[in-house]
Each structure stands twice: as structure tokens, then as C-alpha cells.
C-alpha atoms as a PDB file:
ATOM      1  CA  UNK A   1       2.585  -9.647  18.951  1.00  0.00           C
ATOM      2  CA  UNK A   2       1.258 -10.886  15.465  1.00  0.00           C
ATOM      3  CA  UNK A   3       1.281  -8.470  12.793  1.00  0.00           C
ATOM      4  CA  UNK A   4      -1.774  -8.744  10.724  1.00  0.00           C
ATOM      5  CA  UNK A   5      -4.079  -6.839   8.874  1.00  0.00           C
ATOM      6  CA  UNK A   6      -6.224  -6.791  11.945  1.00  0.00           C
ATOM      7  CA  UNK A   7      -3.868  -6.550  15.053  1.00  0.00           C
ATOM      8  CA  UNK A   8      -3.136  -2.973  14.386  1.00  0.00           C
ATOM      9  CA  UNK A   9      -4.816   0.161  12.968  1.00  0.00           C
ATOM     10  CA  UNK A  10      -4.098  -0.061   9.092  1.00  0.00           C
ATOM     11  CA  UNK A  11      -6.732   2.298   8.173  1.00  0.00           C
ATOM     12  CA  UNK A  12      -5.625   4.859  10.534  1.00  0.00           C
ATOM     13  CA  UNK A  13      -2.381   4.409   9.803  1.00  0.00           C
ATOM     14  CA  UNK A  14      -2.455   4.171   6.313  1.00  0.00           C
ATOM     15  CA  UNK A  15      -4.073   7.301   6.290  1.00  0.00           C
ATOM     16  CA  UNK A  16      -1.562   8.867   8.632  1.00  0.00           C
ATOM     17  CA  UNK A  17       1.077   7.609   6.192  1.00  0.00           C
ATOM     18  CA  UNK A  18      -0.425   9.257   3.072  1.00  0.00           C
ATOM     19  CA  UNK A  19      -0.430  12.545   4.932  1.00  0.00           C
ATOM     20  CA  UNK A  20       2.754  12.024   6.234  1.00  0.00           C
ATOM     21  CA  UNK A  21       4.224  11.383   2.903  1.00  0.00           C
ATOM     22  CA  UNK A  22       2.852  14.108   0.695  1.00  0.00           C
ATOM     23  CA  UNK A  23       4.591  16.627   3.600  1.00  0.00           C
ATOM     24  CA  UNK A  24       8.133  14.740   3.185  1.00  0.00           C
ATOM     25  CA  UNK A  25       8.995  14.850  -0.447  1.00  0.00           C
ATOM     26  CA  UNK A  26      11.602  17.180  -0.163  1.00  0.00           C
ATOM     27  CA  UNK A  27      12.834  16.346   2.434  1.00  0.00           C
ATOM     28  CA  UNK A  28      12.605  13.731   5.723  1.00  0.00           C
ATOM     29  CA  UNK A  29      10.470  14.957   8.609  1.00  0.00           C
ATOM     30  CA  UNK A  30      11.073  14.827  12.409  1.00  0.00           C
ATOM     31  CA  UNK A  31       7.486  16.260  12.744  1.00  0.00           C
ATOM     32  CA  UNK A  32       5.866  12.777  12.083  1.00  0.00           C
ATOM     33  CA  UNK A  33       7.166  11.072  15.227  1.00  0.00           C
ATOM     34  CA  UNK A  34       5.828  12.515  18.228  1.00  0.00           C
ATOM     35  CA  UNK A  35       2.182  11.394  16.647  1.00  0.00           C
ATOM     36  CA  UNK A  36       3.604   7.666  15.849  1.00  0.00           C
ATOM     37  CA  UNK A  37       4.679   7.780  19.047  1.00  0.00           C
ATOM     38  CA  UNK A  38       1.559   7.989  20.490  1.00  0.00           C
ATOM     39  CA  UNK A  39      -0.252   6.135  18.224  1.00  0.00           C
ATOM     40  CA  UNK A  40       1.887   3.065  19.282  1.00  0.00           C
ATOM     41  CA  UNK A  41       3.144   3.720  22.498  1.00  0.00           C
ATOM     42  CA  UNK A  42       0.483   5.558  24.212  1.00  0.00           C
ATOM     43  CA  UNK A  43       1.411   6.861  27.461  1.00  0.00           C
ATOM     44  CA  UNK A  44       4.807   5.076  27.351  1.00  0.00           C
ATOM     45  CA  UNK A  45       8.478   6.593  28.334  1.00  0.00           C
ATOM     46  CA  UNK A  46      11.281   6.196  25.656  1.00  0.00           C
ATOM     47  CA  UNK A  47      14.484   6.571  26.838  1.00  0.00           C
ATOM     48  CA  UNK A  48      17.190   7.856  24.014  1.00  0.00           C
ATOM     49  CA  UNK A  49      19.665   4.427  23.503  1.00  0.00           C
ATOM     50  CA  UNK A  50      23.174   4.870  22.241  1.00  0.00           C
ATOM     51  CA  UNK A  51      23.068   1.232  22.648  1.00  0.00           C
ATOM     52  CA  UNK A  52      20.953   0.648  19.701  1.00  0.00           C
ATOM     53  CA  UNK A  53      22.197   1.404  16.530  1.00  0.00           C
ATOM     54  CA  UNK A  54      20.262   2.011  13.097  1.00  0.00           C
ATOM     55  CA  UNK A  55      22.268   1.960   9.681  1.00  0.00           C
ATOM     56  CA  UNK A  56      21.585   2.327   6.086  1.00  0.00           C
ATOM     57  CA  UNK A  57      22.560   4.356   3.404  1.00  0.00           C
ATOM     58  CA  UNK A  58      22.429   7.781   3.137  1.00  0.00           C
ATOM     59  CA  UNK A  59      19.988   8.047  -0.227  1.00  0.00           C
ATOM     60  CA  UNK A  60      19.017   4.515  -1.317  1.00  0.00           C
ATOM     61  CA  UNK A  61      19.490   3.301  -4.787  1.00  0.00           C
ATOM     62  CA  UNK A  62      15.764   1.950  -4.669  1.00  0.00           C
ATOM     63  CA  UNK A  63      13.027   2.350  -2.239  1.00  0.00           C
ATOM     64  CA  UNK A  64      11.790  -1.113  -2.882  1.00  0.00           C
ATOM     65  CA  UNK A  65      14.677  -2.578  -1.736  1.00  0.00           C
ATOM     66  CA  UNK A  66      17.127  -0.732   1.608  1.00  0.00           C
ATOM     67  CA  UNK A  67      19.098  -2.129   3.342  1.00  0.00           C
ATOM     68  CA  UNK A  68      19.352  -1.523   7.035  1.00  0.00           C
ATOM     69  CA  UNK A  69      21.386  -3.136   9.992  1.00  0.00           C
ATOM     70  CA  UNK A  70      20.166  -3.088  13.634  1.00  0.00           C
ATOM     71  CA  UNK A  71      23.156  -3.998  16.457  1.00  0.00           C
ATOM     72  CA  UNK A  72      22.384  -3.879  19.743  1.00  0.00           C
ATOM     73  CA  UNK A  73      25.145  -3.646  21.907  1.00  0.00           C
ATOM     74  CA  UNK A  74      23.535  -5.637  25.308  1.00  0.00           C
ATOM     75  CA  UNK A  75      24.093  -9.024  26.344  1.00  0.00           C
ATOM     76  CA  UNK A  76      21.225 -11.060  27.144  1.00  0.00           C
ATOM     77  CA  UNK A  77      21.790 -11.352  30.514  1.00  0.00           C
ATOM     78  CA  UNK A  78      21.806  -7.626  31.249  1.00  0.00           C
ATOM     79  CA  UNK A  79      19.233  -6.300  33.714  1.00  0.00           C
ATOM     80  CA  UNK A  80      17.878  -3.862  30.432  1.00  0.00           C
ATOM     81  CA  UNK A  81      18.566  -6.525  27.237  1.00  0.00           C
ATOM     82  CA  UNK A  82      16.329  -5.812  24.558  1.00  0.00           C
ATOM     83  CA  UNK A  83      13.777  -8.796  23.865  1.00  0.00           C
ATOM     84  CA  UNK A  84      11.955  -7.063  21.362  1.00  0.00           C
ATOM     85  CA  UNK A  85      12.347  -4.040  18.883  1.00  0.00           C
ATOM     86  CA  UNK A  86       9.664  -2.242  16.744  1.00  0.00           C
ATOM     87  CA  UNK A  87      10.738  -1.072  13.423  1.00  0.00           C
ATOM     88  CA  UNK A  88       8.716   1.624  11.940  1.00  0.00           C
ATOM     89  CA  UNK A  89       9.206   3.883   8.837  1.00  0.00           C
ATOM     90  CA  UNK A  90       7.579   7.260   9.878  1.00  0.00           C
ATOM     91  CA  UNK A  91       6.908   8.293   6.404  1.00  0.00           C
ATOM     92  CA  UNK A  92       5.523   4.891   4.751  1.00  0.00           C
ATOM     93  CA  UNK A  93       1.733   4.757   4.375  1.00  0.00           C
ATOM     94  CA  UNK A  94       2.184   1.826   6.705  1.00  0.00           C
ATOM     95  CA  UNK A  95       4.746   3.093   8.998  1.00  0.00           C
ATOM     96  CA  UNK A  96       4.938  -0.438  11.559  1.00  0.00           C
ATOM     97  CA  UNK A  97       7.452  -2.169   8.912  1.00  0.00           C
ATOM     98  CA  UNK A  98       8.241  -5.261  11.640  1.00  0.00           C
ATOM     99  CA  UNK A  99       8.811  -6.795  14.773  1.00  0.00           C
ATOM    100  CA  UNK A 100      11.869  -8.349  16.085  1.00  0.00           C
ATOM    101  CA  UNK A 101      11.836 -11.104  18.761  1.00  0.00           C
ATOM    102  CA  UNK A 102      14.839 -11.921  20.705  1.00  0.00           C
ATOM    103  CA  UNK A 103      15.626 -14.757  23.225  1.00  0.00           C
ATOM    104  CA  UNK A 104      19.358 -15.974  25.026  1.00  0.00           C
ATOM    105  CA  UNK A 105      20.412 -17.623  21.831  1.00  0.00           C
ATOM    106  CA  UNK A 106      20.588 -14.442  19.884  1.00  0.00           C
ATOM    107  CA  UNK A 107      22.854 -13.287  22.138  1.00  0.00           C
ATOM    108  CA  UNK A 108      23.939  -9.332  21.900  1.00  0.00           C
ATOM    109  CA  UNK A 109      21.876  -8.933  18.502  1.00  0.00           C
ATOM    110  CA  UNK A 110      22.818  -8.215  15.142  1.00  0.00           C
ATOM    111  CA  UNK A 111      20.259  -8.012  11.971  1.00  0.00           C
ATOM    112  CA  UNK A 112      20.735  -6.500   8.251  1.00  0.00           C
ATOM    113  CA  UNK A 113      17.406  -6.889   6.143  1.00  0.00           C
ATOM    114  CA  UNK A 114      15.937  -5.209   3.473  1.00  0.00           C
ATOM    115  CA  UNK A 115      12.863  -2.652   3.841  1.00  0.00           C
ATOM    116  CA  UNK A 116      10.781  -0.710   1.708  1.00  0.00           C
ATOM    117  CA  UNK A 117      10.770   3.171   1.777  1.00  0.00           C
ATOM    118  CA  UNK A 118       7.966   5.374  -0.414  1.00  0.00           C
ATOM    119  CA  UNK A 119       9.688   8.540   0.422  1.00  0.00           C
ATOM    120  CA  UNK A 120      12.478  10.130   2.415  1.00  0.00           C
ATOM    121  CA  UNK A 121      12.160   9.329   6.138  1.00  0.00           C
ATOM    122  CA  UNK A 122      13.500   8.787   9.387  1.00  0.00           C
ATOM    123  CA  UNK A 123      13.470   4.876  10.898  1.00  0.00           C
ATOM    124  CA  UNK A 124      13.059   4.353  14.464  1.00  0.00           C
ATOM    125  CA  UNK A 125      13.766   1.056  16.549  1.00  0.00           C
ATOM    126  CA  UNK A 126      12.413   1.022  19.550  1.00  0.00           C
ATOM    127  CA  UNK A 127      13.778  -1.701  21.793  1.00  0.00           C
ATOM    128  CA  UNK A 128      11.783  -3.191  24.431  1.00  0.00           C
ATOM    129  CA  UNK A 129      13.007  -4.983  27.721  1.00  0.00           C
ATOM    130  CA  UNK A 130      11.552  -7.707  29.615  1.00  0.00           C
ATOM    131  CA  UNK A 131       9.934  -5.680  31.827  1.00  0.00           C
ATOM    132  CA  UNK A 132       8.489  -3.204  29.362  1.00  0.00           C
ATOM    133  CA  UNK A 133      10.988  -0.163  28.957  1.00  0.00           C
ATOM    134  CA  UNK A 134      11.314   1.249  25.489  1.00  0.00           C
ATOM    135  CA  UNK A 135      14.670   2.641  24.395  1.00  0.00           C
ATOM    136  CA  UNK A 136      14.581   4.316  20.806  1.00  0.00           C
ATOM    137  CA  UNK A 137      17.172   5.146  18.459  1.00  0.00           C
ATOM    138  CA  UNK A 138      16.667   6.722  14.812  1.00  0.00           C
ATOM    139  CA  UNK A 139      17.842   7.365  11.134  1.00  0.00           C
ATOM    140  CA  UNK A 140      17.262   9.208   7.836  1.00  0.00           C
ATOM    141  CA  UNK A 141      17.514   7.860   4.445  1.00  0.00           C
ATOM    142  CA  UNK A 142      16.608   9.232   1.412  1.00  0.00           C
ATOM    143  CA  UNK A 143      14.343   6.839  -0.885  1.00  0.00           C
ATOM    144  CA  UNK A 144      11.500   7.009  -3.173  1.00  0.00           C
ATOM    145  CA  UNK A 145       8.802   4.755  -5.136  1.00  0.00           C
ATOM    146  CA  UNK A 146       9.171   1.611  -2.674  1.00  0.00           C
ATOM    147  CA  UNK A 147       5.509   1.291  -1.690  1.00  0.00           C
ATOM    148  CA  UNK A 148       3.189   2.366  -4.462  1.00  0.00           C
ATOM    149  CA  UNK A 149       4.009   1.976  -8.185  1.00  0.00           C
ATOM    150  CA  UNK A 150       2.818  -0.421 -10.784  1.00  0.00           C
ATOM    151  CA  UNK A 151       3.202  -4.813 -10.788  1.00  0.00           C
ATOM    152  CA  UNK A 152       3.825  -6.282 -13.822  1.00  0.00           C
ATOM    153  CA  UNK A 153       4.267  -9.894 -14.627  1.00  0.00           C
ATOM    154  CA  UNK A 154       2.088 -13.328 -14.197  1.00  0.00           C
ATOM    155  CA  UNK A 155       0.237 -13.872 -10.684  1.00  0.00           C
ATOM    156  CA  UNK A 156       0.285 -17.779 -11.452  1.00  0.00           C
ATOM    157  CA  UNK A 157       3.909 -18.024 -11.506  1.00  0.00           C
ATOM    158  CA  UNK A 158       4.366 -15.577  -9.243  1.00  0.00           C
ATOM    159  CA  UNK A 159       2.815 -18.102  -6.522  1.00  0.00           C
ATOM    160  CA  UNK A 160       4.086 -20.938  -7.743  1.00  0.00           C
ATOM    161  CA  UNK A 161       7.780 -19.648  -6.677  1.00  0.00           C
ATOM    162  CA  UNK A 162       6.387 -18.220  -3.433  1.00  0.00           C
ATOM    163  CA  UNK A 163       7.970 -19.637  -0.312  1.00  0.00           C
ATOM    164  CA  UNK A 164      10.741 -21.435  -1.479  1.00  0.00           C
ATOM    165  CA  UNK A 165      13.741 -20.876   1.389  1.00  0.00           C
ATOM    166  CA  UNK A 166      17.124 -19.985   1.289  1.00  0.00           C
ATOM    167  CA  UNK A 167      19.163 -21.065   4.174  1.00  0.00           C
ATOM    168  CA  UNK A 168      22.919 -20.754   5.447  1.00  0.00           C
ATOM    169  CA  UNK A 169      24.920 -20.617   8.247  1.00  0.00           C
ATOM    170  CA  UNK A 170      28.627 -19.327   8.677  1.00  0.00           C
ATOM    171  CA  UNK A 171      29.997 -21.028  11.177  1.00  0.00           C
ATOM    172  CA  UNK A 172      31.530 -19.592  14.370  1.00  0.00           C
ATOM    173  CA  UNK A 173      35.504 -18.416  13.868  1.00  0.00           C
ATOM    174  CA  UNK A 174      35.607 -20.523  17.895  1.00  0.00           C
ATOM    175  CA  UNK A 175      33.482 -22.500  20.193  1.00  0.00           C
ATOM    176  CA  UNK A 176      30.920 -20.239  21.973  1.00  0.00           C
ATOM    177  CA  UNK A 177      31.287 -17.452  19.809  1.00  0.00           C
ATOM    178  CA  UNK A 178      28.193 -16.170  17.325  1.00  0.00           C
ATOM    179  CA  UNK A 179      27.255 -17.706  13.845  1.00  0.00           C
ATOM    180  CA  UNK A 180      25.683 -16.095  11.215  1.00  0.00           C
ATOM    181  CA  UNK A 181      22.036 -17.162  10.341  1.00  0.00           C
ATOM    182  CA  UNK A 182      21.013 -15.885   6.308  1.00  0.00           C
ATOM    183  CA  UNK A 183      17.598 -16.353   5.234  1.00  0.00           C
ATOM    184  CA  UNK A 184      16.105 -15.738   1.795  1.00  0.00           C
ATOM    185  CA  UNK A 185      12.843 -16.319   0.899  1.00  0.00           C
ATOM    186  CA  UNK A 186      10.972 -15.528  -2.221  1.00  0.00           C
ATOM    187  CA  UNK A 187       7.828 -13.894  -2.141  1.00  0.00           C
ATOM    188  CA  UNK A 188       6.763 -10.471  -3.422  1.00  0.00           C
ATOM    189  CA  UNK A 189       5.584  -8.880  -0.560  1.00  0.00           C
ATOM    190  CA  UNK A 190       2.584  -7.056  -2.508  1.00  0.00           C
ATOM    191  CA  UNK A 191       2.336  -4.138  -0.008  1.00  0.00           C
ATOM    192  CA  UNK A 192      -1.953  -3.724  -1.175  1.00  0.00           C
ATOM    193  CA  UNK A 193      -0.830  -0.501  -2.743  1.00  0.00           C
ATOM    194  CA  UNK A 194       0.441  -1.213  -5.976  1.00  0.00           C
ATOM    195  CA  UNK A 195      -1.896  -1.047  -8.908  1.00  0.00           C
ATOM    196  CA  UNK A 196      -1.833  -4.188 -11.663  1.00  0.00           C
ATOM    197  CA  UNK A 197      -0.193  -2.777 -14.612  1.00  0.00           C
ATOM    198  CA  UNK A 198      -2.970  -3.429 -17.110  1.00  0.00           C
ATOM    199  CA  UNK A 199      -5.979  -2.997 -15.326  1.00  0.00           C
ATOM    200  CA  UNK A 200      -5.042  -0.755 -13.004  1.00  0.00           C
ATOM    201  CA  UNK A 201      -6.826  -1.934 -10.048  1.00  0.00           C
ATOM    202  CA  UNK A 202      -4.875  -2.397  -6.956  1.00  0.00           C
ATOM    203  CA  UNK A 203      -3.281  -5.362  -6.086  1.00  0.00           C
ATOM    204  CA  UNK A 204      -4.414  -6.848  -2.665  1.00  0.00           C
ATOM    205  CA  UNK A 205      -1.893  -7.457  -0.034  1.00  0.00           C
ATOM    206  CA  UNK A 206       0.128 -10.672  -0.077  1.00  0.00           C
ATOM    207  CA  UNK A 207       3.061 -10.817   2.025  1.00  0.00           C
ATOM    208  CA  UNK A 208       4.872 -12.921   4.643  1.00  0.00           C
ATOM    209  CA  UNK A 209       3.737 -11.960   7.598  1.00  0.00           C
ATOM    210  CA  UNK A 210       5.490 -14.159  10.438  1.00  0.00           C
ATOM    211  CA  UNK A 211       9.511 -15.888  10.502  1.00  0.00           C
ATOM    212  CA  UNK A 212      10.779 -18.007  13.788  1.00  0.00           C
ATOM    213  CA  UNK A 213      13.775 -19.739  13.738  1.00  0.00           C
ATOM    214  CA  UNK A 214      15.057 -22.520  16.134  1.00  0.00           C
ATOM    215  CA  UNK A 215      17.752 -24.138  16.943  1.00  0.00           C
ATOM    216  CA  UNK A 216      16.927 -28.034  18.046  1.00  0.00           C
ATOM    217  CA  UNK A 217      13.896 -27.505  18.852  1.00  0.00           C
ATOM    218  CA  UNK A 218      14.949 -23.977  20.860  1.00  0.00           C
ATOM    219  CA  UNK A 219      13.642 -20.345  19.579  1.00  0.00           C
ATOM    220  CA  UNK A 220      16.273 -18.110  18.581  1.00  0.00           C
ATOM    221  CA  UNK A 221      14.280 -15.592  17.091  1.00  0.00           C
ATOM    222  CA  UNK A 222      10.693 -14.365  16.109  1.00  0.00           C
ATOM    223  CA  UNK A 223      10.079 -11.585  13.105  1.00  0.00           C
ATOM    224  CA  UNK A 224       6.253 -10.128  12.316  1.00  0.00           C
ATOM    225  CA  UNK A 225       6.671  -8.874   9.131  1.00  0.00           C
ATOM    226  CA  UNK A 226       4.426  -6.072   7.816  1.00  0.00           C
ATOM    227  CA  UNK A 227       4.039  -4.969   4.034  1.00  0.00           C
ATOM    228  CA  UNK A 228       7.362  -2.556   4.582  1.00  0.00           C
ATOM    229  CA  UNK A 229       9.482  -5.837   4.292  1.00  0.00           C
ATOM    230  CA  UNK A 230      10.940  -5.792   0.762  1.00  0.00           C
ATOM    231  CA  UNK A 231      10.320  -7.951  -1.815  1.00  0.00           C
ATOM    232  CA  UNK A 232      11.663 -12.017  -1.747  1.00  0.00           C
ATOM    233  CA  UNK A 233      12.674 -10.723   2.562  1.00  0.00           C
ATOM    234  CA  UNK A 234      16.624 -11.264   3.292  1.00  0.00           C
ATOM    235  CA  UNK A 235      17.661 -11.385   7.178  1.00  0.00           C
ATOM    236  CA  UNK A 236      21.357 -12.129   8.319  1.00  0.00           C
ATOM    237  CA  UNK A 237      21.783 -12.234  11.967  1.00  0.00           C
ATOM    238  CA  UNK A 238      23.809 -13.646  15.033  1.00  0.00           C
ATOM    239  CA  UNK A 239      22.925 -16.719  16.766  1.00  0.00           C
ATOM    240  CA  UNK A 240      24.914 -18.841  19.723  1.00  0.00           C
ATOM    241  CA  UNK A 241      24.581 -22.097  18.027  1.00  0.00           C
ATOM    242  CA  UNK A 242      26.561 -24.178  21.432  1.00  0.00           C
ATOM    243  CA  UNK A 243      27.537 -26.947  19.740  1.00  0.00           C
ATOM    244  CA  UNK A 244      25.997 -29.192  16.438  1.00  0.00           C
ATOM    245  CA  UNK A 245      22.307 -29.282  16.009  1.00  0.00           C
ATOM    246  CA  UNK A 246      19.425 -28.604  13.534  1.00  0.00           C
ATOM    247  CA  UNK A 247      18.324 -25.222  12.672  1.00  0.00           C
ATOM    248  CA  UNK A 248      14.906 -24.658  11.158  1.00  0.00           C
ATOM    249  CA  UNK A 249      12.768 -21.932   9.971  1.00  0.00           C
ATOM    250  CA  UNK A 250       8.881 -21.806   9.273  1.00  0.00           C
ATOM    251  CA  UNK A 251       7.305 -18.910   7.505  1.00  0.00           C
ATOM    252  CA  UNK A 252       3.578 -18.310   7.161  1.00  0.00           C
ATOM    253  CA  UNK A 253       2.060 -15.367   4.751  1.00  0.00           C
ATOM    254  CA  UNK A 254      -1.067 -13.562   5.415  1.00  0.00           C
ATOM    255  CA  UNK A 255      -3.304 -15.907   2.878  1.00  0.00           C
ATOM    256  CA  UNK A 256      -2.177 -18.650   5.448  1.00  0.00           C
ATOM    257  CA  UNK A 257       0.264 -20.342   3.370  1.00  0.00           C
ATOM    258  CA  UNK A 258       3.114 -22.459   5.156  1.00  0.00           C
ATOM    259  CA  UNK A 259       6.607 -22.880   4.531  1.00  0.00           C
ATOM    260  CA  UNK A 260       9.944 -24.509   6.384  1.00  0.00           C
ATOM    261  CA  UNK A 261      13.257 -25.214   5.693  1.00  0.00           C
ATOM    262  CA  UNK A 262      16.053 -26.743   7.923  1.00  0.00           C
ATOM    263  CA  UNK A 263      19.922 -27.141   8.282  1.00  0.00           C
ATOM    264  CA  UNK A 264      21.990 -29.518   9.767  1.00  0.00           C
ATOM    265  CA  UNK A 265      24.736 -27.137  11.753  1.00  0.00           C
ATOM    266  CA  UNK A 266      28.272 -29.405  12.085  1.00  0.00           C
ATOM    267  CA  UNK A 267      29.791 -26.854  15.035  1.00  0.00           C
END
């Protein structure tokens, strides 16, 4: 699944979102979900997971910039290993904030990133197996301002920094065992919200919208970002690296712009 402006129902859910918000200023919501639910999962079963866990901070310092961490405690071999989980921000006027794709070399997975939050909410991952059961799993944080708000600064070199990668890899403490993947990449993630400081017109959308990451030549993992990615997006996550090799990433942001970086791995 590609996350676009067109591959899922913005307008209805931006509108859903604005409602949403203005009821969960005070406080975060579980009223929002059952319709979010539906709206994405339409007919579908999800099974409560104490196998998925969703962490971040109790009240955020900034809603432009959370940080969450997703673990999921199932190997990749098990009969119900999670291939792919849906993030989604019930209170954001875009609630779908992105996709996670996992294969074998991600082994039992582990993510922290950064997401944007316009008001206090509760987060839900739903995981996904191969054969199409949903398990979900939830959190509240407290967080304002993260979506809306006003840009500042010069578009020109705002571009001209766009894309450029940060890439690292800890290694693994023993053969076999997981390494750390972090990615940086700087870009900021205009959400199509915001209003330009001095004319006050809003700023279109501009974000990175798709992240996969191999390891010679292998996937390890797929993200579709939506405009609920932070600013310059951060991921740190497991990988089963099996010896040296060549890890590279290609990103690719909604005005079709391409960028790559790779890493010679030594273990």
C-alpha cells in the first residue's frame, strides 16, 4: 500500500480529523476510534495484542516532533508475525500517520520515530499478518500545535537541503544477533495545513511519502509515510544484517523527487 494523496480518503478524513479535534482539547478521546475503525478496516476483526507495544511520552514537549517506539514481540517465523502495521493518530486531521512493512530480515521488530500530534490523542498500531488478521494495540499522549500553525523561513533553501540522508548502523554485540539501522533525512514534511507566515495562504503539502531499505540487494523494510511524519523523519530499527554487505535506502516525496544513500556494513 502507497500512501498518497489519492490512495486514501483525505477529504473525508481530514474532515473527520477537524471534528475529531475540536472535541479533544481537553482531553484525549476513546470515542474517535470505533469510526476510524471502520473507515479503514471495514468489516474487519481486531484482536486486542499484548504483543504489540506502543510508547511515548506521557505529554509531549512539542506536537511537531513525538517520539514513539513500536516493539513487536513475534518472530518472523511465527504462524501470526506481523508483516505490516498501520499507524494512525485518531485525533490528527489526517489520522493514517504511516505504514510499516516488515519482511524476515527485520526479524522480531523494533522502531522509534518521530510523529506529529495537533492535539491530545490516542495512537493505535494495528498489526497485520500474512494472511490478513489485524491485532491492535493503543496509547495516549498529550500534545498540541503539531499539524497546523504558521511556516516561516525561505522555500528556496528549504529545497535545496531536502533529501540529503543520514545513515548509520550499530553493529551487532554477536554474529546473528540484530543491528541497529538510524535514518535521518531532512525534509520538512509540510503537512498542507500550515499557513505561510506572511501571506497567510496555506502551504501545499510536501512531504516524503515512501522509505525501503535493503540489505544487498534484499528488502528489510518498507515505510509509507503520510503528512503525520515529523519534520526532517528519524527511524531507528532492528535488522538481521547475516554477515557484511551493503545497506541502502531510497526515499521518494510526493512532488516525485528521488533520493538514496548507502553503507558498507563490515559484520
Amino acid at each position: 500500500m502507497r500512501v498518497t494523496r489519492n490512495c486514501i480518503p483525505v477529504l473525508s478524513l481530514f474532515i473527520l480529523g477537524l471534528t475529531s479535534a475540536s472535541q479533544a482539547w481537553a482531553e484525549a478521546s476513546d470515542k474517535l476510534w470505533p469510526s476510524l475503525q471502520e473507515s479503514f478496516f471495514a468489516g474487519k476483526t481486531l484482536e486486542p495484542a499484548t504483543f504489540i507495544k506502543l510508547e511515548g511520552p506521557r505529554r509531549a514537549e512539542s506536537g511537531a516532533q513525538v517520539p514513539v517506539t513500536l516493539t513487536i514481540d513475534k518472530a518472523p517465523n511465527d504462524k501470526d508475525a506481523i508483516k505490516k502495521v498501520y499507524v494512525i493518530v485518531d485525533a490528527n486531521p489526517i489520522p493514517l500517520t504511516a505504514i510499516y512493512h516488515f519482511t524476515e530480515m527485520t526479524g522480531s521488530p523494533q522502531l522509534s520515530t518521530r510523529i506529529r500530534m495537533e492535539t491530545d490523542s490516542y495512537i493505535h498500531a494495528v498489526g497485520e499478518t500474512a494472511d490478513g488478521r489485524l491485532f491492535v494495540t493503543d496509547t495516549v499522549i498529550r500534545a498540541a500545535g503539531g499539524c497546523g500553525g504558521t511556516v516561516d523561513g525561505d522555500d528556496t533553501a528549504v529545497r535545496a537541503t531536502a533529501g540529503k540522508i543520514k545513515l548509520n548502523v550499530d553493529p551487532a554485540a554477536q554474529p546473528g544477533a540484530p543491528a541497529a539501522i538510524a535514518f535521518h533525512i531532512k525534509h520538512p514534511m509540510f503537512t498542507g495545513l500550515q499557513r505561510e507566515l506572511v501571506s497567510g495562504g496555506y502551504k501545499p503539502a510536501f512531504y516524503i511519502q515512501k522509505v525501503a531499505f535493503t540489505y544487498n540487494g534484499k528488502p528489510v523494510m518498507n515505510a509509507d509515510f503520510a503528512v503525520g511524519v515529523a519534520e526532517d523523519p528519524y527511524l531507528r530499527f532492528n535488522y538481521l544484517p547475516g554477515g557484511p554487505g551493503t545497506l541502502e535506502v531510497k526515499a521518494e516525496d510526493n512532488e516525485g523527487g528521488m533520493f538514496s544513500q548507502t553503507l558498507d556494513v563490515k559484520n
